[in-house]
C-alpha atoms as a PDB file:
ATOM      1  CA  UNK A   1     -15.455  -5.518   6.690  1.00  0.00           C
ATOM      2  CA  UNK A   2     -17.980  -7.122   8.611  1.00  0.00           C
ATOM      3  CA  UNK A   3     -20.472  -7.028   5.735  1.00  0.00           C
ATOM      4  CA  UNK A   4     -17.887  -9.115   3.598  1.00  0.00           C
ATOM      5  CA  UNK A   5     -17.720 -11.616   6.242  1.00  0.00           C
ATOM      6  CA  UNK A   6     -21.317 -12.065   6.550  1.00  0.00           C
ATOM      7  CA  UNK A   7     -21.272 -12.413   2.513  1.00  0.00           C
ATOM      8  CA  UNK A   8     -18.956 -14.872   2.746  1.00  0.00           C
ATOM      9  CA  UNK A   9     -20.465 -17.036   5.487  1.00  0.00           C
ATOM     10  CA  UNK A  10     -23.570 -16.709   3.557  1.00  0.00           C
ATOM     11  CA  UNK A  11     -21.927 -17.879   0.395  1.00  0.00           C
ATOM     12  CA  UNK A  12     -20.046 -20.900   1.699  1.00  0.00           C
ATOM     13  CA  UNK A  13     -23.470 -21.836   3.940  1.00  0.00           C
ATOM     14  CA  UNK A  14     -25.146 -22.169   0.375  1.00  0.00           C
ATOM     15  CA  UNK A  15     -22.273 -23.850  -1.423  1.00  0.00           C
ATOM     16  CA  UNK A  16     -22.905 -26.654   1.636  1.00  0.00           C
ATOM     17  CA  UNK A  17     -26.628 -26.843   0.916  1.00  0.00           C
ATOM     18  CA  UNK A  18     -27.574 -25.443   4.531  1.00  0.00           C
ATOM     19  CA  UNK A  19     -30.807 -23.356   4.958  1.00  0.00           C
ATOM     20  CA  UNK A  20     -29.166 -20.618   7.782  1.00  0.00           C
ATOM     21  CA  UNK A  21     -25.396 -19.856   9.078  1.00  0.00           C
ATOM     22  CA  UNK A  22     -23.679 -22.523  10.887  1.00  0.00           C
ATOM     23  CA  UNK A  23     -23.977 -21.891  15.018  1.00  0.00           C
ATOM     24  CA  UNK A  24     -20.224 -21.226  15.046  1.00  0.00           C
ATOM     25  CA  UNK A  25     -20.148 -18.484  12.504  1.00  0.00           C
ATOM     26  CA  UNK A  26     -22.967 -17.232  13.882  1.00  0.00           C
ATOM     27  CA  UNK A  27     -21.332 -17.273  17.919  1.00  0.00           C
ATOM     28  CA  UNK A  28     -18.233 -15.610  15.613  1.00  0.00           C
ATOM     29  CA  UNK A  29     -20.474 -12.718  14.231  1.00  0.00           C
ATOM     30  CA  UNK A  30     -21.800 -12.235  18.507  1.00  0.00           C
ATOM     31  CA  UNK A  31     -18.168 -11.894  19.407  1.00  0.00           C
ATOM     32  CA  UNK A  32     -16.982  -9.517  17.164  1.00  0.00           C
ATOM     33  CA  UNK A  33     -20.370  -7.319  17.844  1.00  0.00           C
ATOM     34  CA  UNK A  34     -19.795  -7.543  21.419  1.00  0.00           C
ATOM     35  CA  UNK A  35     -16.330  -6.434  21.146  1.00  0.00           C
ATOM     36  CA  UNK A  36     -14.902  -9.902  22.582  1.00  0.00           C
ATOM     37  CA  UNK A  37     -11.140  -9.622  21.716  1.00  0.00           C
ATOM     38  CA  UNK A  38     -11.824  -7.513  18.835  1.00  0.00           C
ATOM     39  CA  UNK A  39     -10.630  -3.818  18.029  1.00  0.00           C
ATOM     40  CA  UNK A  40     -13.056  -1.579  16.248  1.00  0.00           C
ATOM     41  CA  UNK A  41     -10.642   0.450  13.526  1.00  0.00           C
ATOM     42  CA  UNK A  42     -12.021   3.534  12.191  1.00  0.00           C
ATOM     43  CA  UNK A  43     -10.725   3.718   8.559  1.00  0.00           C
ATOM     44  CA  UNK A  44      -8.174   7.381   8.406  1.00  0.00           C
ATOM     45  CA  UNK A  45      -8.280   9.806   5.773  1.00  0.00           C
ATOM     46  CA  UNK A  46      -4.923   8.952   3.852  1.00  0.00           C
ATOM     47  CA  UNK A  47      -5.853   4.969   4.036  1.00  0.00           C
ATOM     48  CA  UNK A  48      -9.461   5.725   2.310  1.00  0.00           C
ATOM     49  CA  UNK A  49      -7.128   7.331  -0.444  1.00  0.00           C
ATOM     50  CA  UNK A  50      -5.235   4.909  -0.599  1.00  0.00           C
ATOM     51  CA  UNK A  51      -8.031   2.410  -0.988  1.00  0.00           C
ATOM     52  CA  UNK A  52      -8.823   4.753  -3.955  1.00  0.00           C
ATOM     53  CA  UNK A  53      -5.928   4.558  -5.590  1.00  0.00           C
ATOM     54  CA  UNK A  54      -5.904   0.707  -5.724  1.00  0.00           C
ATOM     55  CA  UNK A  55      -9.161   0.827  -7.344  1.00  0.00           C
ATOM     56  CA  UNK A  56      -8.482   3.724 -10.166  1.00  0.00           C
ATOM     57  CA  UNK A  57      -5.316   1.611 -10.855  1.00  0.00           C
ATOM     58  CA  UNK A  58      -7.344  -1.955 -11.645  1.00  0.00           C
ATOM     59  CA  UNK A  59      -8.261  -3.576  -8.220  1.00  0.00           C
ATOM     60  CA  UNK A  60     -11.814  -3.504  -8.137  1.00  0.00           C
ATOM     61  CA  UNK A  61     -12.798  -5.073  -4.485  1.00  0.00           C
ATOM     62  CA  UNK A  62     -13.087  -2.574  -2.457  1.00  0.00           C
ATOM     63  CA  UNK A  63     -13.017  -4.347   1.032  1.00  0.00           C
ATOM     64  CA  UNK A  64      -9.873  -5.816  -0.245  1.00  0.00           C
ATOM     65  CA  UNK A  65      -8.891  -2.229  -0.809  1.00  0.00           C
ATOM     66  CA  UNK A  66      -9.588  -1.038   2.003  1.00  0.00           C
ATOM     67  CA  UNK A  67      -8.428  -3.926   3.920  1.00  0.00           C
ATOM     68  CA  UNK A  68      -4.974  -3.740   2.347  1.00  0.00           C
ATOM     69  CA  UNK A  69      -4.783   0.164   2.916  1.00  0.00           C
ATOM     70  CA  UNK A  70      -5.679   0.047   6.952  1.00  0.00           C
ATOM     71  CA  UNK A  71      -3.365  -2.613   7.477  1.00  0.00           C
ATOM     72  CA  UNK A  72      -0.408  -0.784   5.377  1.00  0.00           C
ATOM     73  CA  UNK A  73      -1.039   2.758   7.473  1.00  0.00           C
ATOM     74  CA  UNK A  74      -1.560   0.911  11.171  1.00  0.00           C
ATOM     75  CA  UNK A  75       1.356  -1.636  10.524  1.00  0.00           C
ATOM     76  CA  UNK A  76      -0.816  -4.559  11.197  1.00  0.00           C
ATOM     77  CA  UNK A  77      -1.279  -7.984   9.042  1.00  0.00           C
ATOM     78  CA  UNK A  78      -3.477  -8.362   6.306  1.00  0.00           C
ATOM     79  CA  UNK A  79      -5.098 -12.141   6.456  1.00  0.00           C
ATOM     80  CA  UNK A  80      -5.945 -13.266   2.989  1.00  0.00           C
ATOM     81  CA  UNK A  81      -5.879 -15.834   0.321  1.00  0.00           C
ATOM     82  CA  UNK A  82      -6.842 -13.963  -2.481  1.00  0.00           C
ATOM     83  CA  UNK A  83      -3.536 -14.428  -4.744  1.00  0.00           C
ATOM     84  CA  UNK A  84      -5.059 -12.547  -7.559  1.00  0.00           C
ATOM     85  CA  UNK A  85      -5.077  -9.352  -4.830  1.00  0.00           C
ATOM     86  CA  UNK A  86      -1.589 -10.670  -3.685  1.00  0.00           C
ATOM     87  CA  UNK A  87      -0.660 -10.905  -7.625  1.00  0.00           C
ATOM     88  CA  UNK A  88      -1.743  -7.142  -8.322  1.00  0.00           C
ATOM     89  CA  UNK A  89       0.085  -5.425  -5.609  1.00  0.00           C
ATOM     90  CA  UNK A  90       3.195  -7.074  -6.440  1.00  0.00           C
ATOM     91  CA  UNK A  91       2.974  -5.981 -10.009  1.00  0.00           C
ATOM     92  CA  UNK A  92       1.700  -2.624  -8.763  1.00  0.00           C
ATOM     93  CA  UNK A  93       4.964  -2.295  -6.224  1.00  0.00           C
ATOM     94  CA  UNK A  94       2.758  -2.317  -3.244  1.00  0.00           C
ATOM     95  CA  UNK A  95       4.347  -4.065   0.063  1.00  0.00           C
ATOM     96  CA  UNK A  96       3.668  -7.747   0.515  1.00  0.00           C
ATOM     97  CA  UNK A  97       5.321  -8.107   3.881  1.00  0.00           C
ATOM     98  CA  UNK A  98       1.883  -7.405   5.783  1.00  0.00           C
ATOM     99  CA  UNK A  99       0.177  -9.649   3.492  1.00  0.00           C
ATOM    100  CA  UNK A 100      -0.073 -13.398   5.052  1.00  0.00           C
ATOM    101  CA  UNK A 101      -2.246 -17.024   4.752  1.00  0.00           C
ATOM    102  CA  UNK A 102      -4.278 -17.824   7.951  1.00  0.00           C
ATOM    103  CA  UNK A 103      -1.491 -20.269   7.893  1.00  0.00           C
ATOM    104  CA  UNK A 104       1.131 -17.748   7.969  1.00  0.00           C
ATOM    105  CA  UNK A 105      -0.561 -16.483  10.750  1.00  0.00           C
ATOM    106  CA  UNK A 106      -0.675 -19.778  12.820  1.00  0.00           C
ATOM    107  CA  UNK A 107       3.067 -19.846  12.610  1.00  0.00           C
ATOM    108  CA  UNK A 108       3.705 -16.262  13.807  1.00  0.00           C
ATOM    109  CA  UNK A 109       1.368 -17.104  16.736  1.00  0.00           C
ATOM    110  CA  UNK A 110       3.364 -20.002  17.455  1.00  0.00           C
ATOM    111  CA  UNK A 111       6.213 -17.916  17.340  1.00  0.00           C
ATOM    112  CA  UNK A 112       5.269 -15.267  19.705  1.00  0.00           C
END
């Protein structure tokens, strides 16, 4: 997922008018090469098809596939604010429970 995030840094750096990444995105990119307080997941066989299966029935992102898929099979959250992703697995009877707002996240956080 790490080439979505650079996409998306890029994308939001250019929206802003800047000419490189901001020095805290960048730092952010370091840390999660590095390793700093970040877990390297190696995508398994039934999540890929999984991720498949999301696409042949309409979703056609397939980080967000994948993302959804590893998160579903190693019972961890899924950070998002896509609703149109959100909106398709609900009418597609996936699980929303893992599904959460960086918001939703601050609270469990909070609670924990």
């Amino acid at each position: 997922m790490l080439a979505e995030l650079v996409a998306k840094a890029a994308r939001e750096a250019s929206k802003r008018g800047l000419k490189s990444l901001p020095r805290e995105a960048l730092d952010g990119f370091r840390a999660i090469l590095a390793g700093l307080d970040v877990a390297i997941e190696i995508p398994e066989p039934n999540g890929l098809e999984l991720a498949a299966e999301l696409w042949i029935r309409g979703h056609r992102d397939i980080m967000d596939n994948m993302s959804y898929a590893h998160a579903l099979k190693t019972q961890a959250y899924l950070m998002t604010l896509d609703k149109t992703f959100k909106r398709f697995l609900s009418e597609k009877g996936y699980p929303l429970d893992i599904v959460i707002t960086h918001r939703e996240l601050e609270n469990i956080a909070k609670a924990s």
